[in-house]
N, C-alpha and C. Protein backbone atom coordinates (compact mmCIF):
# COMPACT_ATOMS: atom_id res chain seq x y z
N UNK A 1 -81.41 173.10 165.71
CA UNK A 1 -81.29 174.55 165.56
C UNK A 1 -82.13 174.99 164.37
N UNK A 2 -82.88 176.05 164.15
CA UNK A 2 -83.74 176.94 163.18
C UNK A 2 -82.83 176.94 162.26
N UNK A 3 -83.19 177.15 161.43
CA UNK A 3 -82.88 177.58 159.89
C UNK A 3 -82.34 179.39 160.08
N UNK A 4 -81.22 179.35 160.32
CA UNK A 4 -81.25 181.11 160.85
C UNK A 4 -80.38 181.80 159.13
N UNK A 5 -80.55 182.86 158.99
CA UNK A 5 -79.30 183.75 157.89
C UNK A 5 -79.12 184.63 158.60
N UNK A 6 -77.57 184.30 158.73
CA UNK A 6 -76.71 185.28 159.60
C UNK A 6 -76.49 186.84 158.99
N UNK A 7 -76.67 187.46 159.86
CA UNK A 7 -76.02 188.71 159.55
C UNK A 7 -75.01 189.07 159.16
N UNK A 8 -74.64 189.58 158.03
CA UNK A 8 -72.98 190.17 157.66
C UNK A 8 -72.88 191.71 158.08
N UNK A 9 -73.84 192.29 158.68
CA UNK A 9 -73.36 193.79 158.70
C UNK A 9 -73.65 193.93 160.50
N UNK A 10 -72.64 194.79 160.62
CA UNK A 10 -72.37 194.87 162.33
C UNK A 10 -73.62 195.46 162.81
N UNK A 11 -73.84 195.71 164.38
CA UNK A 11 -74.69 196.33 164.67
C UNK A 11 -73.76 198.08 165.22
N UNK A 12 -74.38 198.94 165.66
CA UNK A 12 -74.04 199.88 166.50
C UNK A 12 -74.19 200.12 167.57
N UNK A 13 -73.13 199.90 168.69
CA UNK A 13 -73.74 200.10 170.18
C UNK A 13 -73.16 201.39 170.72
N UNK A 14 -74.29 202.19 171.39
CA UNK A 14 -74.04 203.52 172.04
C UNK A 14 -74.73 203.71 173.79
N UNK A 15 -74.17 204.08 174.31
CA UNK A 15 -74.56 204.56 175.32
C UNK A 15 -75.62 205.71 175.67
N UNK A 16 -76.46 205.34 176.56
CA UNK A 16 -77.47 206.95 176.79
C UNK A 16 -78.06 206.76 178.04
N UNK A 17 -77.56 207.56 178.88
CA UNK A 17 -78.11 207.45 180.66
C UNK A 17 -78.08 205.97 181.17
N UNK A 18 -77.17 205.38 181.03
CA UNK A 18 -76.38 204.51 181.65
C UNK A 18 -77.05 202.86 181.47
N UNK A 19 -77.39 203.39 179.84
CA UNK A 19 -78.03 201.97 179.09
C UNK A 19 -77.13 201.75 177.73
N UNK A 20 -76.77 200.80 177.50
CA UNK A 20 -76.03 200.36 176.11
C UNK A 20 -76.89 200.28 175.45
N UNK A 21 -77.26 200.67 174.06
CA UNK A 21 -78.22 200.21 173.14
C UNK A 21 -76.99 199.66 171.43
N UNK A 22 -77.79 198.64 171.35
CA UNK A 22 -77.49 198.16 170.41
C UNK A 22 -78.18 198.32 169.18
N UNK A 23 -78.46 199.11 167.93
CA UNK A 23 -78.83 198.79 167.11
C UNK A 23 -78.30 198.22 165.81
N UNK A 24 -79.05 197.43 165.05
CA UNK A 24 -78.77 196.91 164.44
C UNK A 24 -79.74 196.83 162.94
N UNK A 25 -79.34 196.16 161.81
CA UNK A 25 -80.20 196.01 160.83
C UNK A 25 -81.59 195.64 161.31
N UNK A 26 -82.14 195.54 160.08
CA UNK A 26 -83.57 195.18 159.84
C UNK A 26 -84.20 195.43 161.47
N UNK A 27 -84.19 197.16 161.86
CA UNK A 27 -84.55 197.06 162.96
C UNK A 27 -84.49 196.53 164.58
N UNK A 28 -83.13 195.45 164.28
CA UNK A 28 -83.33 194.88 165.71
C UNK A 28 -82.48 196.04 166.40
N UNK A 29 -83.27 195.85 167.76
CA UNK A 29 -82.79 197.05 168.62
C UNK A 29 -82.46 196.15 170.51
N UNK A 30 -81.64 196.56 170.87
CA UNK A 30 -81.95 196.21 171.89
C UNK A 30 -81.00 196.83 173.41
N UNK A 31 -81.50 196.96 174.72
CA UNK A 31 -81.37 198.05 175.56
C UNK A 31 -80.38 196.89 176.84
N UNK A 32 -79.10 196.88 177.18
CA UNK A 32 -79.05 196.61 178.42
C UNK A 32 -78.18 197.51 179.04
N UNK A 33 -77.92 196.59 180.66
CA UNK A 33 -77.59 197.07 181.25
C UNK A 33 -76.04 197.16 181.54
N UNK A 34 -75.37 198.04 181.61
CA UNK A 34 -74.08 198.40 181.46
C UNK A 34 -73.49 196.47 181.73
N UNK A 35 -73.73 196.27 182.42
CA UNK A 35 -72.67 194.62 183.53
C UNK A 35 -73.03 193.79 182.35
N UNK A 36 -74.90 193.53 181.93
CA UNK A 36 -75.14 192.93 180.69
C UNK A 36 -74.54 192.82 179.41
N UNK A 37 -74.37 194.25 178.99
CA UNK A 37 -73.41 194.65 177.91
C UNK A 37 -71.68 193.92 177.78
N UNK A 38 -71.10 193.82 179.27
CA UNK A 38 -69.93 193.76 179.45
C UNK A 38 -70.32 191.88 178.98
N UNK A 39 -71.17 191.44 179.57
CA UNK A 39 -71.28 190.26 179.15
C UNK A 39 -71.35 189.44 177.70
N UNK A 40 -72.44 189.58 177.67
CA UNK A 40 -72.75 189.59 176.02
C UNK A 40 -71.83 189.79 174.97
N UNK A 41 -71.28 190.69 174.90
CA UNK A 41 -69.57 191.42 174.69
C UNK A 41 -69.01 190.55 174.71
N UNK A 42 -68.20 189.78 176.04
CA UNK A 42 -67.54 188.36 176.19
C UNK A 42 -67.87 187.13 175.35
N UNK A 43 -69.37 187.11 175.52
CA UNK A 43 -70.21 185.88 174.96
C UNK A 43 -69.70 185.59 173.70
N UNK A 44 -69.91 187.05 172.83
CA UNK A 44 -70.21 186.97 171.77
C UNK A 44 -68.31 186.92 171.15
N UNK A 45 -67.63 187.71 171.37
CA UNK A 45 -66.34 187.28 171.08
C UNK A 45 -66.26 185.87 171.15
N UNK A 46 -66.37 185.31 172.29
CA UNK A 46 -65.85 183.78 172.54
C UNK A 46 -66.57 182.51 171.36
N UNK A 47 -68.06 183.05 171.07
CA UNK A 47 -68.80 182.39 170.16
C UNK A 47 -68.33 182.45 168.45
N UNK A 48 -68.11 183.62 168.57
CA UNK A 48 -67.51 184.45 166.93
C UNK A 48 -65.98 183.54 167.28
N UNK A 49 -64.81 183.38 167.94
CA UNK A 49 -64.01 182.18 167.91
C UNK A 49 -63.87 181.09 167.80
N UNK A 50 -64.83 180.66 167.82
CA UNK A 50 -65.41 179.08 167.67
C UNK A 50 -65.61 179.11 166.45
N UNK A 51 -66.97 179.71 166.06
CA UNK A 51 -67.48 179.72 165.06
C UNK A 51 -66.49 180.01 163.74
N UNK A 52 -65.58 180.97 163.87
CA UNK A 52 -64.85 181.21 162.74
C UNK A 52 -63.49 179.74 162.16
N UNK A 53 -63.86 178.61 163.63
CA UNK A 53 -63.16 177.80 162.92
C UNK A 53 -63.85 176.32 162.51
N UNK A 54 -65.05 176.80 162.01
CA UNK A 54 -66.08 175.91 162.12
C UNK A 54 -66.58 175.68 160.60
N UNK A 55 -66.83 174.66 160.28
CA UNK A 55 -67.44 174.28 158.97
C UNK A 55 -68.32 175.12 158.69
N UNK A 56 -68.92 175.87 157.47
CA UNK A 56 -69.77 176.74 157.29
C UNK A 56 -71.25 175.84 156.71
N UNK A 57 -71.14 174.40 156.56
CA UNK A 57 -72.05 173.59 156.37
C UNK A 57 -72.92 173.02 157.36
N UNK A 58 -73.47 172.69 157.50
CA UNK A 58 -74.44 172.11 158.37
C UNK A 58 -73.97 170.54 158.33
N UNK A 59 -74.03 170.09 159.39
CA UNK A 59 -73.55 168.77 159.40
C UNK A 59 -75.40 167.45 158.81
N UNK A 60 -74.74 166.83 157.65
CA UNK A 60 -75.44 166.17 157.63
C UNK A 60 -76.35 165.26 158.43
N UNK A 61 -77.92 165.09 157.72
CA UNK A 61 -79.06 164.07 159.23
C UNK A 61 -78.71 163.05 158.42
């Protein structure tokens, strides 16, 4: 996995003619589709559960 720094600040998602948009810091933006949204949504809860019971270290090479 990349070397990533996570985000601490939420994004904002709004609706406009039957597209979810997500924006977020440092510009990221991004457009789906209502069923997409519902997904991602799921994804990301289920990932953020995991993750919150997860070592915040990187497992040693």
């Amino acid at each position: 996995m990349a070397s990533l720094t996570p985000l601490s600040e939420p994004g904002v998602a709004s609706a406009e003619y039957g597209v979810v948009l997500l924006d977020g810091p440092d510009a990221i933006a991004v457009a789906m589709t209502p069923a997409c949204a519902e997904e991602t949504g799921r994804r990301l809860i289920a990932a953020a559960a995991i993750a919150a019971t997860q070592d915040p270290a990187p497992p040693s090479e």
